[in-house]
N, C-alpha and C. Protein backbone atom coordinates (compact mmCIF):
# COMPACT_ATOMS: atom_id res chain seq x y z
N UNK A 1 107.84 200.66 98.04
CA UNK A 1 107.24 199.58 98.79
C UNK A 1 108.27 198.45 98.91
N UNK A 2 108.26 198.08 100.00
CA UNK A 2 109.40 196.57 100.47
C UNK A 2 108.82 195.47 99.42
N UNK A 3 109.75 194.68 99.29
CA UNK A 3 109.53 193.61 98.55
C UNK A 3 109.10 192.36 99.49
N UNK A 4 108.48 191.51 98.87
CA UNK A 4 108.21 190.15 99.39
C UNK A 4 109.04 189.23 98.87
N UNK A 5 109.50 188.83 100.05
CA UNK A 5 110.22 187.01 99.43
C UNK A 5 109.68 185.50 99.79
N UNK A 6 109.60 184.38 99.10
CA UNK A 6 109.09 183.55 99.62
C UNK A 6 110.24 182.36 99.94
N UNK A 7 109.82 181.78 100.97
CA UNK A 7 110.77 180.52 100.61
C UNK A 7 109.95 178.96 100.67
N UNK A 8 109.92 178.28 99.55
CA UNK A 8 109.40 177.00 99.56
C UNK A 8 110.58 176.35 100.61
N UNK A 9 109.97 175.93 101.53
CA UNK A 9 111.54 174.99 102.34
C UNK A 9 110.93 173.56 101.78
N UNK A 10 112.42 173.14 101.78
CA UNK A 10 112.39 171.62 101.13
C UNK A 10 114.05 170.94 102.29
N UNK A 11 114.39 169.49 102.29
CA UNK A 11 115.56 168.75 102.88
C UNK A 11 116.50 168.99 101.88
N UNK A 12 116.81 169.31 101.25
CA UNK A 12 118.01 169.36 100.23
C UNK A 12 118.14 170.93 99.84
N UNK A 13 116.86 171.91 99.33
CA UNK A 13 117.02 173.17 98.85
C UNK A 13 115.73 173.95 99.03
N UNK A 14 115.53 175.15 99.45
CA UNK A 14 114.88 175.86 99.55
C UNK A 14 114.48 176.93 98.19
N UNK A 15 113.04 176.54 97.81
CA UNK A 15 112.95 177.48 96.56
C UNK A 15 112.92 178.97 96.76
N UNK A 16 112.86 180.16 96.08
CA UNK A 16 112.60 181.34 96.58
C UNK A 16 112.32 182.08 95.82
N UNK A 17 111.72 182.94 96.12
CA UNK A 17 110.94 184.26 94.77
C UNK A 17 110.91 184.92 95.16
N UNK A 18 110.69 186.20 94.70
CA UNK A 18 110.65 187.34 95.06
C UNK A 18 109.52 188.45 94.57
N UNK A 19 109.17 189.86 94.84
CA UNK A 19 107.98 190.21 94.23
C UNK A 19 108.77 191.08 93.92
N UNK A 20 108.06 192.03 92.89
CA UNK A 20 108.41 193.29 92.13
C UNK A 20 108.56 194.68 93.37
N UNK A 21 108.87 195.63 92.85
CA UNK A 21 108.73 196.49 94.46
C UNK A 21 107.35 196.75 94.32
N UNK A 22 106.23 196.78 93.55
CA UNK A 22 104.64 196.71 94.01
C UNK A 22 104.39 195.98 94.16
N UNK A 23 104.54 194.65 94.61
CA UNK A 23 104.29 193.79 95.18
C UNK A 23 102.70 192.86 94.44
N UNK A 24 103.14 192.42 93.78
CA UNK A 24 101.83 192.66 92.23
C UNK A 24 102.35 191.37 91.42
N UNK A 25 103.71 190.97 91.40
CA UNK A 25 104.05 189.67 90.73
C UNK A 25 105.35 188.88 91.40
N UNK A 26 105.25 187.54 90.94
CA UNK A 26 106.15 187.15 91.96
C UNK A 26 107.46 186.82 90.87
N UNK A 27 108.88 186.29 91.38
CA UNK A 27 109.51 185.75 90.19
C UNK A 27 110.18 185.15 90.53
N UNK A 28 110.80 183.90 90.21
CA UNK A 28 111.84 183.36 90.95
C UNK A 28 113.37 183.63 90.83
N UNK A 29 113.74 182.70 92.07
CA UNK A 29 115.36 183.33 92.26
C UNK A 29 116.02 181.56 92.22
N UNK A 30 117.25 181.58 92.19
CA UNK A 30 117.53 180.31 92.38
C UNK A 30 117.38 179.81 93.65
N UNK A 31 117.12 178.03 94.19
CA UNK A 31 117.33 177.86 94.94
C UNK A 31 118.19 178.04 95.62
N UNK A 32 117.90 177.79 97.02
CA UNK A 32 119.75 177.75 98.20
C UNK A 32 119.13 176.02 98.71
N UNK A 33 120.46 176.11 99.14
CA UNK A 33 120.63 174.73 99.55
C UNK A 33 120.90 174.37 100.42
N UNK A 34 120.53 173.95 101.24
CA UNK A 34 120.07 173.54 102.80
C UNK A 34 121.40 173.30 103.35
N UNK A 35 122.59 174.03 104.29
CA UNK A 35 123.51 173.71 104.45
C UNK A 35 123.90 175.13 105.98
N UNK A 36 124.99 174.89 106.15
CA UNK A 36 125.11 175.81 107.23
C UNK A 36 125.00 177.31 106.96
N UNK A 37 125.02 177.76 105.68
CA UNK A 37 125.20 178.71 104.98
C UNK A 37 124.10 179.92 104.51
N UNK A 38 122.75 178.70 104.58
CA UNK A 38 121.61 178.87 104.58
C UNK A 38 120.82 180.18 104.98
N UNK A 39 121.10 180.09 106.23
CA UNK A 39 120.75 181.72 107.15
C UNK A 39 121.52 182.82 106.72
N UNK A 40 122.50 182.82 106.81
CA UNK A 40 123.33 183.90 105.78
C UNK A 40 122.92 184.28 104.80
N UNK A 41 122.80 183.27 103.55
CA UNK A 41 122.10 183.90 102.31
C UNK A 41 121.02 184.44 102.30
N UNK A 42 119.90 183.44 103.39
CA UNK A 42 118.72 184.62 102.67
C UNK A 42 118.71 185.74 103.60
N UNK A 43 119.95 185.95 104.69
CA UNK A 43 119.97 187.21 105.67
C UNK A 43 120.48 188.12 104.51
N UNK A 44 121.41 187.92 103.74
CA UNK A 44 121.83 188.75 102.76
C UNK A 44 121.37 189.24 101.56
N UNK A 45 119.86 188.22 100.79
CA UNK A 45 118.96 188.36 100.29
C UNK A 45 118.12 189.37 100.42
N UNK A 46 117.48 189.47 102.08
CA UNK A 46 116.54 190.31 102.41
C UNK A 46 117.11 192.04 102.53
N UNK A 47 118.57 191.87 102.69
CA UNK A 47 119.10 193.20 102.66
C UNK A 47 119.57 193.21 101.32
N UNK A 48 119.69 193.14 100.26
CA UNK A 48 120.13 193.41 99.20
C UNK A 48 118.95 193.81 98.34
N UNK A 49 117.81 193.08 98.71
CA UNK A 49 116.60 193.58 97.53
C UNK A 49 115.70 193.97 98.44
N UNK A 50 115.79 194.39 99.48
CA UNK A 50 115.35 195.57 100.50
C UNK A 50 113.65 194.81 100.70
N UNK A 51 113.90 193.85 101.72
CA UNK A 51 112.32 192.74 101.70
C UNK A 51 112.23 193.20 102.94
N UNK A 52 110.85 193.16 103.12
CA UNK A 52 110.19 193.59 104.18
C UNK A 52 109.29 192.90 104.68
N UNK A 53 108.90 191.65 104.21
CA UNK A 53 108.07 190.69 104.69
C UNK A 53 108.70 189.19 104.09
N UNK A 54 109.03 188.22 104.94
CA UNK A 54 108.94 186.81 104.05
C UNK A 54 108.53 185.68 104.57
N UNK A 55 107.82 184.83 103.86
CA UNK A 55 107.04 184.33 103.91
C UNK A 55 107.19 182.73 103.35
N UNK A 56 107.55 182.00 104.61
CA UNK A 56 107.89 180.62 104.76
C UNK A 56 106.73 179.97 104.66
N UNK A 57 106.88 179.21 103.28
CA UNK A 57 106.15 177.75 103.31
C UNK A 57 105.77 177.03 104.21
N UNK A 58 104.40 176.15 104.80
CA UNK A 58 104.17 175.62 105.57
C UNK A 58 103.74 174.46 105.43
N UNK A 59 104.20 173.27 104.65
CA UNK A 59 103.47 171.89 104.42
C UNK A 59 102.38 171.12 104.31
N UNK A 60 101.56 170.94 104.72
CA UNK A 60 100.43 170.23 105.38
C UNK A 60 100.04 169.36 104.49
N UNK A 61 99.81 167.94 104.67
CA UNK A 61 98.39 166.76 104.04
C UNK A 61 97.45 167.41 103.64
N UNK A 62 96.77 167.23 102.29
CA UNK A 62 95.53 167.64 101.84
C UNK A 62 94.32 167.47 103.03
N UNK A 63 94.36 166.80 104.44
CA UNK A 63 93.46 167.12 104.95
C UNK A 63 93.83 168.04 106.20
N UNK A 64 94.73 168.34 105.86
CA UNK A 64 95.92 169.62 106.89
C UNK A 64 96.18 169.97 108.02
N UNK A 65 96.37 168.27 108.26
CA UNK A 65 97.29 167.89 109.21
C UNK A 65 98.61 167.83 108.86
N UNK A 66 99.40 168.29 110.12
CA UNK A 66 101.00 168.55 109.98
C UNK A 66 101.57 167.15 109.57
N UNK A 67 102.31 167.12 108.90
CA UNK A 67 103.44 166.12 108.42
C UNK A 67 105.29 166.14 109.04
N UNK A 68 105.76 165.25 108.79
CA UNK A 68 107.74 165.68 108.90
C UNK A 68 108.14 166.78 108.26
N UNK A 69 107.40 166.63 106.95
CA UNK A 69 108.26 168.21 106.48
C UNK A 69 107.29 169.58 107.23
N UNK A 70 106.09 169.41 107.75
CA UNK A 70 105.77 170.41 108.51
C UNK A 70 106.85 170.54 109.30
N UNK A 71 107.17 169.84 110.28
CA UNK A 71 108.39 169.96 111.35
C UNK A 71 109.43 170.65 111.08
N UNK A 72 109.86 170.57 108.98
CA UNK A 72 111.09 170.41 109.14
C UNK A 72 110.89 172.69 108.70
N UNK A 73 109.61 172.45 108.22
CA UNK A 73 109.11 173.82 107.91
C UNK A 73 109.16 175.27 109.12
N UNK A 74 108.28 174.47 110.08
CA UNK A 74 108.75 175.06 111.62
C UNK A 74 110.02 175.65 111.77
N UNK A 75 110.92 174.26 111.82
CA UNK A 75 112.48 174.88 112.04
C UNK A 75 112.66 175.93 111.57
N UNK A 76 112.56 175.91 109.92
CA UNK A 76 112.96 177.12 109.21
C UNK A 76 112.37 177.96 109.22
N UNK A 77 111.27 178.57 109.97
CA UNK A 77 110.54 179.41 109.77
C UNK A 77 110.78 180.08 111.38
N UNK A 78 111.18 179.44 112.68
CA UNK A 78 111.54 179.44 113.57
C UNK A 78 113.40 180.51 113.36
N UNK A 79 114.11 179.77 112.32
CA UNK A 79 115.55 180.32 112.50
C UNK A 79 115.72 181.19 111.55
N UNK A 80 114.33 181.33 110.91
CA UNK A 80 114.47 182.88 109.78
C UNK A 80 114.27 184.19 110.80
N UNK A 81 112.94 183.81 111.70
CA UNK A 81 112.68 184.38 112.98
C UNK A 81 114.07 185.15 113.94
N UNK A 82 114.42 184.45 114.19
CA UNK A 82 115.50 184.37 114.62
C UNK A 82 117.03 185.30 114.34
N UNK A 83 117.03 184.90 112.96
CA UNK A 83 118.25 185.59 112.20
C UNK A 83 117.72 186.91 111.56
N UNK A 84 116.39 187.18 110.96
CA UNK A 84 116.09 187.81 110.26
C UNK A 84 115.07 188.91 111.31
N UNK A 85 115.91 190.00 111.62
CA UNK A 85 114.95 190.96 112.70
C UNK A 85 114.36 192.42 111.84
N UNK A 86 114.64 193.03 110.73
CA UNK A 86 114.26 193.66 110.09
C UNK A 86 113.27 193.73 109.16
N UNK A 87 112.52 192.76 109.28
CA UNK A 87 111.64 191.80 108.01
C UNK A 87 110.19 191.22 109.27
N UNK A 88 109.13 191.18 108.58
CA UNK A 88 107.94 190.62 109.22
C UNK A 88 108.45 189.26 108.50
N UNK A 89 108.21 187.69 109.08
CA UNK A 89 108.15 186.75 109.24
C UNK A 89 106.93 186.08 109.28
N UNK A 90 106.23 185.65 107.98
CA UNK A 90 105.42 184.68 108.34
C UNK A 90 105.21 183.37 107.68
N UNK A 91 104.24 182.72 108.36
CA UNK A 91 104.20 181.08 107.18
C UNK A 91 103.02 180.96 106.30
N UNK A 92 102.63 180.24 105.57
CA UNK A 92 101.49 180.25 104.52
C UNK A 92 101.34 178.77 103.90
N UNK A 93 100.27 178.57 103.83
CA UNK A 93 100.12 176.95 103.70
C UNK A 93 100.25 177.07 102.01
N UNK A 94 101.58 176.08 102.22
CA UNK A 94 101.87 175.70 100.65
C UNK A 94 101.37 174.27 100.09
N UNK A 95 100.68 173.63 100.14
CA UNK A 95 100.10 172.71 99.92
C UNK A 95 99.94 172.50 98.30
N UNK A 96 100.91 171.41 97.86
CA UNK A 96 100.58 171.03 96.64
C UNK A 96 101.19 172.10 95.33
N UNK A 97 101.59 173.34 95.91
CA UNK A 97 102.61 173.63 94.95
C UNK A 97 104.01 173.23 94.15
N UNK A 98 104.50 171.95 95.06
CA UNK A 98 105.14 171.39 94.01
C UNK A 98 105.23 170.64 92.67
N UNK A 99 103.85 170.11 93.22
CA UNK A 99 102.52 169.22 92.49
C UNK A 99 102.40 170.46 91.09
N UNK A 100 101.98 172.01 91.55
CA UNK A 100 101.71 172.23 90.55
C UNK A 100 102.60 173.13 89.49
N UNK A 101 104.30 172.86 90.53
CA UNK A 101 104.90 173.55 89.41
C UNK A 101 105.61 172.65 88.48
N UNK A 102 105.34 171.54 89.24
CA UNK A 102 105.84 170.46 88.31
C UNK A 102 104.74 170.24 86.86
N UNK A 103 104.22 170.29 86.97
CA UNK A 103 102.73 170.04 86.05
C UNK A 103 102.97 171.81 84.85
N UNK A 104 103.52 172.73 85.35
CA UNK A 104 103.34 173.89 84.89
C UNK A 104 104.79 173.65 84.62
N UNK A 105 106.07 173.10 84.67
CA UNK A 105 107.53 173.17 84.12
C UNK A 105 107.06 172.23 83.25
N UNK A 106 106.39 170.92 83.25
CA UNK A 106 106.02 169.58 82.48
C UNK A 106 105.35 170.55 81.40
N UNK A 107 104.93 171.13 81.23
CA UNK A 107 103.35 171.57 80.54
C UNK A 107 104.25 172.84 79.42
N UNK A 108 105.27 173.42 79.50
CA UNK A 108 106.50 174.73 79.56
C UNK A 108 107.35 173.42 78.28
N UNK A 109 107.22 171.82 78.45
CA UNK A 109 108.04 171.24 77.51
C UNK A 109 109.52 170.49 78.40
N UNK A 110 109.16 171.11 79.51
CA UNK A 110 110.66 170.39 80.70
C UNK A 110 110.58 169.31 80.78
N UNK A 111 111.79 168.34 80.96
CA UNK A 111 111.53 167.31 81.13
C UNK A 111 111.73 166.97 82.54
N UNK A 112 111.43 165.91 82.83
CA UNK A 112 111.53 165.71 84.88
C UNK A 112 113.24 166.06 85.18
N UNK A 113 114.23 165.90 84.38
CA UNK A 113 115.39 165.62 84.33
C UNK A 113 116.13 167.12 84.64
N UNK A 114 115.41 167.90 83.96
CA UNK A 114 115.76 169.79 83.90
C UNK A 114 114.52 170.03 84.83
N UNK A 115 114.12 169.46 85.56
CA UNK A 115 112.85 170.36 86.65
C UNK A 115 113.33 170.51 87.55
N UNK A 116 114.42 169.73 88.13
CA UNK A 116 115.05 169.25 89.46
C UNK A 116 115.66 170.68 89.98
N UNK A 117 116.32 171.27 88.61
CA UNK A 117 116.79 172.65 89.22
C UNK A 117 116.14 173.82 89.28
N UNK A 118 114.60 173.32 89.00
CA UNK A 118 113.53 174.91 88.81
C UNK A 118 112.50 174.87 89.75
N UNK A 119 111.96 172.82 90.07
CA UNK A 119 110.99 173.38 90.75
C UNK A 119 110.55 173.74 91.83
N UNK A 120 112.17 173.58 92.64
CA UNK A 120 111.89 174.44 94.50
C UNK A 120 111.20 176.01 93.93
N UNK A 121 112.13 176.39 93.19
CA UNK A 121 111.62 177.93 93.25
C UNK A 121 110.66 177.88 92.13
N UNK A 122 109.98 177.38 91.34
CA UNK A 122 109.08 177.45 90.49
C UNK A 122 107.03 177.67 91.83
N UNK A 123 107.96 176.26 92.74
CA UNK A 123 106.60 176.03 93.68
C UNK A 123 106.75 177.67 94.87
N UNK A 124 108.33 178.07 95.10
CA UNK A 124 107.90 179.18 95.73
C UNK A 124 107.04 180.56 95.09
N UNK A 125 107.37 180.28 93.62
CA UNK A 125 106.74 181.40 92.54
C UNK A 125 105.10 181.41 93.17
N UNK A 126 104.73 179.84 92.81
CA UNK A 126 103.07 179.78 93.05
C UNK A 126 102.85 180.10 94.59
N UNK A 127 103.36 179.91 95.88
CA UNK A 127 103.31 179.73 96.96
C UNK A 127 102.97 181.53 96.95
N UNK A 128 104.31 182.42 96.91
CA UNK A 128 104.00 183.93 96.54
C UNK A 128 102.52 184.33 95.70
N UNK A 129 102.30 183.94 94.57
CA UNK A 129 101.38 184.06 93.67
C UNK A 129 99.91 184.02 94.71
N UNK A 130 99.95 183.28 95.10
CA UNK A 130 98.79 182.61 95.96
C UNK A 130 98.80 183.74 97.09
N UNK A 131 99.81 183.87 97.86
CA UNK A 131 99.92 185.19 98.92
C UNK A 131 99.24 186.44 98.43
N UNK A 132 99.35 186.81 96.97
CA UNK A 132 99.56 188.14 96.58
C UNK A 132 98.24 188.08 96.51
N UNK A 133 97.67 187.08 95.24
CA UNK A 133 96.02 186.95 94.96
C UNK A 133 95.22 186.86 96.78
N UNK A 134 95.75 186.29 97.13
CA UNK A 134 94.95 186.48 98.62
C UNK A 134 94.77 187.92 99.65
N UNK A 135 95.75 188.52 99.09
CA UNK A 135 95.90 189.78 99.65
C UNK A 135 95.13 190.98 98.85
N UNK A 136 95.00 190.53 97.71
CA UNK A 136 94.27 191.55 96.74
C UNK A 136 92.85 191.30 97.21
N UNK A 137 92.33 190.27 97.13
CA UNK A 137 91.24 189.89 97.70
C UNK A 137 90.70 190.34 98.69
N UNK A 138 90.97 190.82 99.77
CA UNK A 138 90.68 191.52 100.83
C UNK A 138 90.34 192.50 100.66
């Protein structure tokens, strides 16, 4: 079975995870970092751990209406589209997963100081997590 990847998009770094090949748990990977380079890596990502679906973060206000980083979410979800033709492409409302991987690295003993480098991909872990439980559900 293809793997799933997620990407939390963020202005500075994009978190990312990945699922097991049953597609059953998620785990994280390090961030990438928002730069020209960007599309390349996770083009080289999706062919290296053989992904078959990924699944861009989508922003929204708790009353879920679009925001700037919706916009900035679009883009990236627009030029994964784009670059990435072997792979289904979709978005998924990530709402408040940074909120809660911060609270779950805080809670782990991290301090805000060591979160900076975990919790793009900590929030893509939950963002995946949330995909998977939603899919079982069905």
């Amino acid at each position: 079975m293809a793997r799933i990847l997620a990407i939390d998009p963020g202005s500075r770094r994009c978190g990312i995870a990945i699922t097991d090949s049953d597609q059953t748990m998620a785990f994280p990977r390090p961030a990438l970092d928002v730069n020209e380079s960007l599309m390349g890596k996770i083009a080289q990502l999706v062919e290296d751990e053989a992904v078959g679906l990924i699944v861009v973060g989508r922003p929204l206000s708790l009353a879920g209406d679009e925001t700037s980083s919706t916009d900035q979410a679009d883009e990236l979800f627009r030029a994964v589209q784009d670059r990435v033709h072997h792979a289904t492409v979709i978005q998924w409302d990530e709402r408040l997963t940074t909120v809660e991987a911060q609270r779950s690295l805080s809670g782990a003993g991290m301090n805000a100081k060591n979160q900076r480098a975990h919790v793009d991909s900590a929030a893509a872990v939950i963002m995946l997590q949330h995909y998977l439980d939603a899919l079982s559900a069905d």
